[in-house]
PDB file of N, CA and C in Angstrom:
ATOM      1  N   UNK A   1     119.344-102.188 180.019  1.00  0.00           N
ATOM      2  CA  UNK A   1     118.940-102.923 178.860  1.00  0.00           C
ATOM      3  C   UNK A   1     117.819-102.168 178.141  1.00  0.00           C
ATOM      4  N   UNK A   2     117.906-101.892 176.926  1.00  0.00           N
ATOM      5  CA  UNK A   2     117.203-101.284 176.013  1.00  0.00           C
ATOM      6  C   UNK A   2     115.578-102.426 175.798  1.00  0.00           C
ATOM      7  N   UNK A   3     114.646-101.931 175.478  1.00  0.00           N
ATOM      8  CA  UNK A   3     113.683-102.661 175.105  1.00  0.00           C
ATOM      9  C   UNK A   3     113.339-102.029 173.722  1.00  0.00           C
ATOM     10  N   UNK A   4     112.819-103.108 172.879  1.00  0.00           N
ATOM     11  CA  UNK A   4     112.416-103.060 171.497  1.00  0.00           C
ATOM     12  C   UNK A   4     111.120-102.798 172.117  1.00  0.00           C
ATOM     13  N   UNK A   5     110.936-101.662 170.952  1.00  0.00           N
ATOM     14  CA  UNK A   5     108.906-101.372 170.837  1.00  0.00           C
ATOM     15  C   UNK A   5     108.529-102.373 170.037  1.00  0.00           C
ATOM     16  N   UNK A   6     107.315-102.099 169.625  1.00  0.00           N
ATOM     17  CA  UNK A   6     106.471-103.016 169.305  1.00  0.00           C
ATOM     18  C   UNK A   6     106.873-103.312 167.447  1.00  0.00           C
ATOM     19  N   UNK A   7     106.756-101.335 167.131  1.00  0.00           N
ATOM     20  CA  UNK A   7     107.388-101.580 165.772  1.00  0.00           C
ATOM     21  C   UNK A   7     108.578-101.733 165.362  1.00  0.00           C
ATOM     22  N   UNK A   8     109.279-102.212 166.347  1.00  0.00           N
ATOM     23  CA  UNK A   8     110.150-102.401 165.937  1.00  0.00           C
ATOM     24  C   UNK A   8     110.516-104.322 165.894  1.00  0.00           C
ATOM     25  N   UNK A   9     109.911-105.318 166.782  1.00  0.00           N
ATOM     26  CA  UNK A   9     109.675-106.410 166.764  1.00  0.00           C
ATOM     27  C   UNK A   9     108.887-106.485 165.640  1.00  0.00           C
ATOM     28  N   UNK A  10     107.607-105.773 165.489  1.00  0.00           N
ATOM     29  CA  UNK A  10     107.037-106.341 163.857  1.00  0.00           C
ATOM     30  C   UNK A  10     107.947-105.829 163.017  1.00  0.00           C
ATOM     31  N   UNK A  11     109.158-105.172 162.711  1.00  0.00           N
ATOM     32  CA  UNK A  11     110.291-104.890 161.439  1.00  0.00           C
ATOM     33  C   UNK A  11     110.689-106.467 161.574  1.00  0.00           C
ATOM     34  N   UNK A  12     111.461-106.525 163.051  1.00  0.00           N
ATOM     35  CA  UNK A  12     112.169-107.859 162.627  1.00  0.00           C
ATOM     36  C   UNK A  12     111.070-109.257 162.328  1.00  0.00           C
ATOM     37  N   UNK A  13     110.142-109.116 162.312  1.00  0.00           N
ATOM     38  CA  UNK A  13     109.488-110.484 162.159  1.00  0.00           C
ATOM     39  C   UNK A  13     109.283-110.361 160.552  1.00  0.00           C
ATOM     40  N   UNK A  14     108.746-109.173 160.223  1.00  0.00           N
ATOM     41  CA  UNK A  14     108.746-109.295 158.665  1.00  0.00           C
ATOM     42  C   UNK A  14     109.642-109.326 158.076  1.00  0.00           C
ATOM     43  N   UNK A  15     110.975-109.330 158.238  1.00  0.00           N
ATOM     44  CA  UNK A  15     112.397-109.281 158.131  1.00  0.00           C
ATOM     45  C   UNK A  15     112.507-111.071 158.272  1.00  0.00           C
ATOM     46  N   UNK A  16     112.056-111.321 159.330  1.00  0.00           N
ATOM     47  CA  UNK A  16     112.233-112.915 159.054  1.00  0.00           C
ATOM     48  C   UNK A  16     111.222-113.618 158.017  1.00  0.00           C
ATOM     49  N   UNK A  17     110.358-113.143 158.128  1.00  0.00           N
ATOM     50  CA  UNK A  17     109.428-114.186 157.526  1.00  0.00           C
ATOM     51  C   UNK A  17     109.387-113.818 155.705  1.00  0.00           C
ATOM     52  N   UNK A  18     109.672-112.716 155.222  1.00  0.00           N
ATOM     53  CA  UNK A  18     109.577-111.923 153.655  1.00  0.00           C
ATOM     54  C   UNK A  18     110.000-113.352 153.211  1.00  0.00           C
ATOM     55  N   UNK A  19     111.356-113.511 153.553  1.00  0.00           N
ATOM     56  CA  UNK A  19     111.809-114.602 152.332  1.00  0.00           C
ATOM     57  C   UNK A  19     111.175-115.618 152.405  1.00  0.00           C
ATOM     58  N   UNK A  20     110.898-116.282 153.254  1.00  0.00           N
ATOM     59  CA  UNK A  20     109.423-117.433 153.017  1.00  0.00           C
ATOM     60  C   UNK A  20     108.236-117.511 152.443  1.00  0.00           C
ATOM     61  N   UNK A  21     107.586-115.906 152.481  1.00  0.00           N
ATOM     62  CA  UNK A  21     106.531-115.612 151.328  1.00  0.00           C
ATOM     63  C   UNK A  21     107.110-115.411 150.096  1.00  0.00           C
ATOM     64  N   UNK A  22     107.844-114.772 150.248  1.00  0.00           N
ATOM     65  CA  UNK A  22     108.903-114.318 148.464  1.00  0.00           C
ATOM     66  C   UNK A  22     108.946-115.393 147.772  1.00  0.00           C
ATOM     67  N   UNK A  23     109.391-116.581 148.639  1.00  0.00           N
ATOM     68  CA  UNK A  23     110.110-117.788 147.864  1.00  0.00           C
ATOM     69  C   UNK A  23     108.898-118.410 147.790  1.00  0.00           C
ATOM     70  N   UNK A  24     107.663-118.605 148.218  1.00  0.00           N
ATOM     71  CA  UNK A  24     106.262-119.156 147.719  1.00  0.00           C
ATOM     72  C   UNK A  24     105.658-118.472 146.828  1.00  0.00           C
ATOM     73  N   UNK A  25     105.372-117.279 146.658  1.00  0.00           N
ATOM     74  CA  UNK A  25     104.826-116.540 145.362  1.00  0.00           C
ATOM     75  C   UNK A  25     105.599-116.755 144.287  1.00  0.00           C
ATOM     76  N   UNK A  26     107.425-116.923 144.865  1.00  0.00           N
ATOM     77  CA  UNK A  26     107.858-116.899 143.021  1.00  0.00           C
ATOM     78  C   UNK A  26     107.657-118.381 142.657  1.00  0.00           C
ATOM     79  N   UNK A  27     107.561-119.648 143.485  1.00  0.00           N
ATOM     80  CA  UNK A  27     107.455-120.878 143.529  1.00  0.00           C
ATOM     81  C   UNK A  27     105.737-120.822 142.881  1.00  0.00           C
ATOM     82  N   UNK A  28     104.657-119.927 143.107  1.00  0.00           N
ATOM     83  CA  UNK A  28     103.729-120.155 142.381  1.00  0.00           C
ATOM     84  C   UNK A  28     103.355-119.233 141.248  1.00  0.00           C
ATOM     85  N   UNK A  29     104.457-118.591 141.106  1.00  0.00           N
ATOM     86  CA  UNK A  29     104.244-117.953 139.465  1.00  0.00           C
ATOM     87  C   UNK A  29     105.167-118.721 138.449  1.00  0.00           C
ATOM     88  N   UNK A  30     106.558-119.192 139.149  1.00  0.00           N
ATOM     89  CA  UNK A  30     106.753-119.888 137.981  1.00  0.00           C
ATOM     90  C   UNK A  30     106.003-121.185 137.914  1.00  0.00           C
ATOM     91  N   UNK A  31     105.217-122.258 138.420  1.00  0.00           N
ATOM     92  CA  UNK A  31     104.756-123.319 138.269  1.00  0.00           C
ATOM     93  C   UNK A  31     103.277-122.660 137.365  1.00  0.00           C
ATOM     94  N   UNK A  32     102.672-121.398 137.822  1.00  0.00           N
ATOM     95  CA  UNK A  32     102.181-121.187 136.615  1.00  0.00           C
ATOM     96  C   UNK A  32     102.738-120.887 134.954  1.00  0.00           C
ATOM     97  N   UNK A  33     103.595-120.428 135.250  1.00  0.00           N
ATOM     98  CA  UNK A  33     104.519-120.119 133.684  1.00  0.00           C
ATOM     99  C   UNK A  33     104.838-121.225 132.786  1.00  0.00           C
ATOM    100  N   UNK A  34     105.237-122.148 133.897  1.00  0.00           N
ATOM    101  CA  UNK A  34     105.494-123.727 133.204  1.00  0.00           C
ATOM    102  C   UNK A  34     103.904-124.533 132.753  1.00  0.00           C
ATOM    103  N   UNK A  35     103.278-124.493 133.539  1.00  0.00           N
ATOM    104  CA  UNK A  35     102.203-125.040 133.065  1.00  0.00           C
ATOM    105  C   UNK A  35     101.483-124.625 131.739  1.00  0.00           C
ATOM    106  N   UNK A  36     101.947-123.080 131.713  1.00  0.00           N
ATOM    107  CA  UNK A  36     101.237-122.554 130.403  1.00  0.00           C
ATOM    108  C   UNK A  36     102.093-122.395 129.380  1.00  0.00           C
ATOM    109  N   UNK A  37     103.878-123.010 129.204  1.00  0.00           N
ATOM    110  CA  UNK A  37     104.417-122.531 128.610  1.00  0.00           C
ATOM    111  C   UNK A  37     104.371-124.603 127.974  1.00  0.00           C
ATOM    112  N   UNK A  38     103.890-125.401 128.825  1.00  0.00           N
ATOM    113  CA  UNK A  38     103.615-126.983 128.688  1.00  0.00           C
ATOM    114  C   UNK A  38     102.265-127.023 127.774  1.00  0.00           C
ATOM    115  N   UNK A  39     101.380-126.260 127.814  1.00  0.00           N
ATOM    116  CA  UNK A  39     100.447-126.143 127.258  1.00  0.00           C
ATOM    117  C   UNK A  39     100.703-125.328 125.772  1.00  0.00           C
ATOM    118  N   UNK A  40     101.315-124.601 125.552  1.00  0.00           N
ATOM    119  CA  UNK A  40     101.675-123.985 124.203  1.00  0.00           C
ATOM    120  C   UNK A  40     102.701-124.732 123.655  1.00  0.00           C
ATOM    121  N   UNK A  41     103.889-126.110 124.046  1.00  0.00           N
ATOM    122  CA  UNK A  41     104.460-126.982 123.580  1.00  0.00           C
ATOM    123  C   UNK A  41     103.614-127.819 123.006  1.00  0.00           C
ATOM    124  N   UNK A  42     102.308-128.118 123.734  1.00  0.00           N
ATOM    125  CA  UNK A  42     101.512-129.098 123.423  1.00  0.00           C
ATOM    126  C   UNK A  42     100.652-128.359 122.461  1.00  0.00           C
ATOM    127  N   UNK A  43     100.233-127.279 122.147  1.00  0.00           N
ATOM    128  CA  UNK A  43      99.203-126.787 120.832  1.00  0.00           C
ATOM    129  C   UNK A  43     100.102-126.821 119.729  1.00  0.00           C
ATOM    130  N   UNK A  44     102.024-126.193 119.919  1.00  0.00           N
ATOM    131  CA  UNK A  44     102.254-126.547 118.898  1.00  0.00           C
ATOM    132  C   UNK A  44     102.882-127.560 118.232  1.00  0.00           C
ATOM    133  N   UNK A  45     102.981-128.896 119.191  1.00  0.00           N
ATOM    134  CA  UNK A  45     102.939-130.069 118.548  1.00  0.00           C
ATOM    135  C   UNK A  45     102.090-130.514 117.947  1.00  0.00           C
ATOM    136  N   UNK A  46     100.606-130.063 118.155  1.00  0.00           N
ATOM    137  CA  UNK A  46      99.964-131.092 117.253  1.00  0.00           C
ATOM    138  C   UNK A  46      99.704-130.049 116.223  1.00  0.00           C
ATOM    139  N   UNK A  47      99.659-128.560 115.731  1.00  0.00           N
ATOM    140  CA  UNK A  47     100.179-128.060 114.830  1.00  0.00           C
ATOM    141  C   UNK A  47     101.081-128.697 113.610  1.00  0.00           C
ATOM    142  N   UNK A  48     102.229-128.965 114.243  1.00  0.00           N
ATOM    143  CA  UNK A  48     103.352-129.904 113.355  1.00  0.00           C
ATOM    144  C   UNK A  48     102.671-131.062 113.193  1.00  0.00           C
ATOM    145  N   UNK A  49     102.094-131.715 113.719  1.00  0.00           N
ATOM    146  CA  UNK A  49     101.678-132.714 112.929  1.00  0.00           C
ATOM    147  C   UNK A  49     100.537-132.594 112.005  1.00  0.00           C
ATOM    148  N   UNK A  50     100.074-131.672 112.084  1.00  0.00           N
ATOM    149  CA  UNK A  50      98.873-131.386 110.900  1.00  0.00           C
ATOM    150  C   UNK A  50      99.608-130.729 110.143  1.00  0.00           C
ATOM    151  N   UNK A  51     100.556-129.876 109.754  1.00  0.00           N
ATOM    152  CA  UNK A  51     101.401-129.513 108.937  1.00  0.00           C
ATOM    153  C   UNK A  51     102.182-130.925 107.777  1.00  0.00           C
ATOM    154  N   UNK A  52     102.716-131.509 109.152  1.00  0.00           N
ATOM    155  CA  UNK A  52     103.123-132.986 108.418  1.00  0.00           C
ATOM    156  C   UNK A  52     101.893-133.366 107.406  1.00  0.00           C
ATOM    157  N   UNK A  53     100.478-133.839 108.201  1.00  0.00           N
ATOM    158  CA  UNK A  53     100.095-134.946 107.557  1.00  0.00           C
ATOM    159  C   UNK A  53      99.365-133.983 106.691  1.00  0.00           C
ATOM    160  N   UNK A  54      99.340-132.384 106.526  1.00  0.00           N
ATOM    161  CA  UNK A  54      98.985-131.879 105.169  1.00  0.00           C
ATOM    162  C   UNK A  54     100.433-132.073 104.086  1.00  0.00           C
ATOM    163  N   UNK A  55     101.332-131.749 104.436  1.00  0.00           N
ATOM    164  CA  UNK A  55     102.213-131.930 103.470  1.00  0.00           C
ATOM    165  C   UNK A  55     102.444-133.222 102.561  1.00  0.00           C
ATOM    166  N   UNK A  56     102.339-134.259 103.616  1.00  0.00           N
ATOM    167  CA  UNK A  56     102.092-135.751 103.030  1.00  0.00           C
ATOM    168  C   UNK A  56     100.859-135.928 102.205  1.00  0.00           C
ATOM    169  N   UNK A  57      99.573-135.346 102.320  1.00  0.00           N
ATOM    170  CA  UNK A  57      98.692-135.376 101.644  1.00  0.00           C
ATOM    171  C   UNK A  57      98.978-134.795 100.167  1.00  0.00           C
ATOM    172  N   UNK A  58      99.758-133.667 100.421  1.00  0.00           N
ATOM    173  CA  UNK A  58      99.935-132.928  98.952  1.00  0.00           C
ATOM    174  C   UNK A  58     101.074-133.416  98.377  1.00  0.00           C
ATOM    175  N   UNK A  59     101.862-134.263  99.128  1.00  0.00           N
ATOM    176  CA  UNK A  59     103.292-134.822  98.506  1.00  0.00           C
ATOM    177  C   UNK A  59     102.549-136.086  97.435  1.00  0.00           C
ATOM    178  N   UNK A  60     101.570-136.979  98.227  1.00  0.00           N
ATOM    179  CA  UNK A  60     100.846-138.162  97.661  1.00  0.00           C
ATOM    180  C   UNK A  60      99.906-137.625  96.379  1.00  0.00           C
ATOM    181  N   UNK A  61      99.243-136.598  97.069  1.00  0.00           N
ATOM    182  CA  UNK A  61      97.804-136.471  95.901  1.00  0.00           C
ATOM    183  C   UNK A  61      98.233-135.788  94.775  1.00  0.00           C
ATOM    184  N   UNK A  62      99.566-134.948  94.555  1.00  0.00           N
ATOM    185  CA  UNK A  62      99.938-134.231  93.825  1.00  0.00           C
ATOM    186  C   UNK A  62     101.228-134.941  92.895  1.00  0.00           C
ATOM    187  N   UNK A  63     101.037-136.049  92.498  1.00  0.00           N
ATOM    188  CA  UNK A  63     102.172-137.249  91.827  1.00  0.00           C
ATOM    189  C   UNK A  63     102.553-136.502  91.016  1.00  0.00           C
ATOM    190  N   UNK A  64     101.881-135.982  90.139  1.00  0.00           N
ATOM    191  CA  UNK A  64     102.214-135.400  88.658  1.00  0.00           C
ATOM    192  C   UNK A  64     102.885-133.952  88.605  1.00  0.00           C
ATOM    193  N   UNK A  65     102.237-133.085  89.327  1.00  0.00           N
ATOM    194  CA  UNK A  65     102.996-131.821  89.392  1.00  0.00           C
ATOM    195  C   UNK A  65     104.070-132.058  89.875  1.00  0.00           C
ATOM    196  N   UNK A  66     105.319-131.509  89.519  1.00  0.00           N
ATOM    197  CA  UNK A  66     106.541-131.148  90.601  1.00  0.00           C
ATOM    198  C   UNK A  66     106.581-130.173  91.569  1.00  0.00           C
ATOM    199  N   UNK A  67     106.010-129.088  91.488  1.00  0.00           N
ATOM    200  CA  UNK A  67     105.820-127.931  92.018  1.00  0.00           C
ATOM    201  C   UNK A  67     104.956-128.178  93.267  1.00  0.00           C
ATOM    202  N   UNK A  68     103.732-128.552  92.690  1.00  0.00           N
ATOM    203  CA  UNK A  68     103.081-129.234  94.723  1.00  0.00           C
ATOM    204  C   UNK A  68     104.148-130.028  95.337  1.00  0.00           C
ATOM    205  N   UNK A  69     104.280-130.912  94.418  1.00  0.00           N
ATOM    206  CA  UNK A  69     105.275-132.067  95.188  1.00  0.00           C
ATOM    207  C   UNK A  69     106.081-131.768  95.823  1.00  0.00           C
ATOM    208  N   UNK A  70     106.920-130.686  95.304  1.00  0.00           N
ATOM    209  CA  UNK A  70     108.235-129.955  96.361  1.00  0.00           C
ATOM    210  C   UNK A  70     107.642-129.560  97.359  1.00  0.00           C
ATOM    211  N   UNK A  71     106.152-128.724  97.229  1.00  0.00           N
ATOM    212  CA  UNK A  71     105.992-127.822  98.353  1.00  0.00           C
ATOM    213  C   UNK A  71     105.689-128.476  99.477  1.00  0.00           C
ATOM    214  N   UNK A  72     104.918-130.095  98.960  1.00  0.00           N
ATOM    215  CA  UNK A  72     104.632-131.031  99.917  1.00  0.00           C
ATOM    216  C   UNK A  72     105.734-131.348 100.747  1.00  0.00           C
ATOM    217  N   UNK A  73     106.362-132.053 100.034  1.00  0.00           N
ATOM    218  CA  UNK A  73     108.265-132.162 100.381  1.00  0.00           C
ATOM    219  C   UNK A  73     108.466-130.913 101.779  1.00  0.00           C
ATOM    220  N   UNK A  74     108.463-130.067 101.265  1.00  0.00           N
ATOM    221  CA  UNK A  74     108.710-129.090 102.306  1.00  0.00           C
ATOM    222  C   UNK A  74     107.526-128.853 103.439  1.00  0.00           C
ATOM    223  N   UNK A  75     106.764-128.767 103.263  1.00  0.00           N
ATOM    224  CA  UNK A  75     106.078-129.248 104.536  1.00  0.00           C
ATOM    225  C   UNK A  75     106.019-130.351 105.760  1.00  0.00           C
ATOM    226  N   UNK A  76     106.491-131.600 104.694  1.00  0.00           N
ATOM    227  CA  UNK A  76     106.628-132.172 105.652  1.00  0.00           C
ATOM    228  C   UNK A  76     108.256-132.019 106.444  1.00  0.00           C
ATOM    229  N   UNK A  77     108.905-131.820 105.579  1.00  0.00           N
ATOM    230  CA  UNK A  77     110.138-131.619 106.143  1.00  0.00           C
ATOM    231  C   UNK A  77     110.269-130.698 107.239  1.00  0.00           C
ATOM    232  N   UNK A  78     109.212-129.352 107.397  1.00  0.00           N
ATOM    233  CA  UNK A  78     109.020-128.602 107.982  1.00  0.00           C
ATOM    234  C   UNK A  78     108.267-129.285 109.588  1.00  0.00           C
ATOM    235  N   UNK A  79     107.503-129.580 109.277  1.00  0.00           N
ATOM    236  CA  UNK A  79     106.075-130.298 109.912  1.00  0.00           C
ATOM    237  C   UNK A  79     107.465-131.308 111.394  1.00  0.00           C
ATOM    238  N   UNK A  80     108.092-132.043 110.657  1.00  0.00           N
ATOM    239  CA  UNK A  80     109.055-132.729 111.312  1.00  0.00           C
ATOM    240  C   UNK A  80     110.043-132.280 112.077  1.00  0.00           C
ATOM    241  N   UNK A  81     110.800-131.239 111.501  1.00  0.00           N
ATOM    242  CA  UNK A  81     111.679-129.892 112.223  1.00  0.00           C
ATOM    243  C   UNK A  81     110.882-129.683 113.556  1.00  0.00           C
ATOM    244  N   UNK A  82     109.939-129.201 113.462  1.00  0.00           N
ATOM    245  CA  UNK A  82     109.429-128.426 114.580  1.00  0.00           C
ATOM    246  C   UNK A  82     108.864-129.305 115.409  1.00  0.00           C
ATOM    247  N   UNK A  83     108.420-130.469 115.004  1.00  0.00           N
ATOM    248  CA  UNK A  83     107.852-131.841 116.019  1.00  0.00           C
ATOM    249  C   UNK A  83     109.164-131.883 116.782  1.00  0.00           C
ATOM    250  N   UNK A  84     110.085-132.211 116.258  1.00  0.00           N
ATOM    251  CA  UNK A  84     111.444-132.864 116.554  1.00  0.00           C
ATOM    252  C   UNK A  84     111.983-131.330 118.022  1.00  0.00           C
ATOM    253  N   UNK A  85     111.611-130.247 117.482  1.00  0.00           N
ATOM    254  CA  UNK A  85     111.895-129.324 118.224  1.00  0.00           C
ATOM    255  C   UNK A  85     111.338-128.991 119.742  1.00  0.00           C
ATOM    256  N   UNK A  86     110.075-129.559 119.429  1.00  0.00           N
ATOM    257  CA  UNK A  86     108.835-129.479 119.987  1.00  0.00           C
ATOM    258  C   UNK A  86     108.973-130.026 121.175  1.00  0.00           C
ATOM    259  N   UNK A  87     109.157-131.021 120.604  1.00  0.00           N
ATOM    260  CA  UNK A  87     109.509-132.425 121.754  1.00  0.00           C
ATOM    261  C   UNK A  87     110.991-132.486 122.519  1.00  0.00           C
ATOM    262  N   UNK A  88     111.734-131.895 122.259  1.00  0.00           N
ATOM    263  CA  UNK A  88     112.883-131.310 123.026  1.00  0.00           C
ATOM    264  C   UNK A  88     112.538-130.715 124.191  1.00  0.00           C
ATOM    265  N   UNK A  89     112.004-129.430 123.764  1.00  0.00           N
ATOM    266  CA  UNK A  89     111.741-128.738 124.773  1.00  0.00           C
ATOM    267  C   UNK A  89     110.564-128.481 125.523  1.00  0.00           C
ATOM    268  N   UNK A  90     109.649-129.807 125.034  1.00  0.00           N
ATOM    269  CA  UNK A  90     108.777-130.066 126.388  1.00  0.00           C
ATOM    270  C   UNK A  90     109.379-130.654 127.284  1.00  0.00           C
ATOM    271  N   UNK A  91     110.733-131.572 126.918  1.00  0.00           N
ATOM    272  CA  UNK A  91     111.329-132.458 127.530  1.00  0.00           C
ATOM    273  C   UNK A  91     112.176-131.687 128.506  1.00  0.00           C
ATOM    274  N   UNK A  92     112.505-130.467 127.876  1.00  0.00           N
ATOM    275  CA  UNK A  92     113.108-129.780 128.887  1.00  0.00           C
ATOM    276  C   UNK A  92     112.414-128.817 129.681  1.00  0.00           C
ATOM    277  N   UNK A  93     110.763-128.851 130.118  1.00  0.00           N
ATOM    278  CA  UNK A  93     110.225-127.465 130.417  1.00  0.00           C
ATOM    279  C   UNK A  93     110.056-129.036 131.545  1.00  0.00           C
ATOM    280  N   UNK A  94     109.702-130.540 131.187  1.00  0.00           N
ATOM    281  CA  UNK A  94     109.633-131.215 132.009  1.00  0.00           C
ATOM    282  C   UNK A  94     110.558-131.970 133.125  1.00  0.00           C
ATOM    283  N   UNK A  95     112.003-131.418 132.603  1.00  0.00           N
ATOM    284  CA  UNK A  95     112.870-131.550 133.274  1.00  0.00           C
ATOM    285  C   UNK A  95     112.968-130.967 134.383  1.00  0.00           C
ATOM    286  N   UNK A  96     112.667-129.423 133.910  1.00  0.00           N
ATOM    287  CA  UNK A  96     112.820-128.385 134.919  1.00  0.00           C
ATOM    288  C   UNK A  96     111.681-128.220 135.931  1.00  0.00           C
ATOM    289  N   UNK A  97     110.501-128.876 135.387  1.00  0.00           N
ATOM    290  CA  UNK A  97     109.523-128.765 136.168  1.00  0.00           C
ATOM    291  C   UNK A  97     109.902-129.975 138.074  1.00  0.00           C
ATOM    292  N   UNK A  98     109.711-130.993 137.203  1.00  0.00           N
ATOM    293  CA  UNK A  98     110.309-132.142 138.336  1.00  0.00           C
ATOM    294  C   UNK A  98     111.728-131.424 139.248  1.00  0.00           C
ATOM    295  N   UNK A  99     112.623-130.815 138.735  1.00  0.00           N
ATOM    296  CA  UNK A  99     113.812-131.075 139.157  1.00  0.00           C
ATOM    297  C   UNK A  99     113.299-129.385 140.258  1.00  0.00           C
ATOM    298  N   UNK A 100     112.384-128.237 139.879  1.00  0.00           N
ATOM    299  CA  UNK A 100     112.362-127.678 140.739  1.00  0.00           C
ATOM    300  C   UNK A 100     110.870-127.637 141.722  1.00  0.00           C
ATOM    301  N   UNK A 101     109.615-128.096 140.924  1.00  0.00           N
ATOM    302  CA  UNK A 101     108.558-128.204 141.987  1.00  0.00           C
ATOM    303  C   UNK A 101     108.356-129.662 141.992  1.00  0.00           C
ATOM    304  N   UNK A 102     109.185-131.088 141.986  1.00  0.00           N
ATOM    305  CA  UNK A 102     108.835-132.077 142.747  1.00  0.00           C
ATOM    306  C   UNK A 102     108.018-133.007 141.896  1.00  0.00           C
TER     307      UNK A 102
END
């Protein structure tokens, strides 16, 4: 019967154990990625809404021109797009969050 040396028992132990560290480091880089990619959903939601409630300001204060008025128009229309977008895919960074760290 052959005997394993020593380096060769520490090959197989790090051989067993790699994928258990592997799968915890990538388990804590992506829960960092999500957290910071939850945090830039959230700066640019409230972005869109200051977009909105400037556009509404210039849609209201600007009665008489047509030309603000459109641009207001389009801001908010804009302002809303990207809320609407916004909120999707926090919904989905929060989906993924629960469904893979718990």
């Amino acid at each position: 019967m052959k005997k394993i040396n020593i380096f060769g028992r520490l090959a197989l132990a790090g051989i067993l154990i790699f994928p258990s560290v592997l799968l915890a480091q990538l388990k804590n880089i992506a829960a960092t990625f999500v957290t910071l990619l939850n945090t830039t959903v959230w700066l640019i939601m409230a972005l869109a809404v200051f977009f909105f409630v400037i556009g509404a300001i210039r849609f209201i204060a600007t009665a008489g021109d047509e030309r603000s008025r459109s641009d207001g128009k389009q801001m908010m229309i804009w302002g809303t797009l990207s809320l609407f977008v916004m909120v999707a895919v926090w919904g989905i960074v929060n989906i993924i969050k629960n469904t893979f760290f718990g």
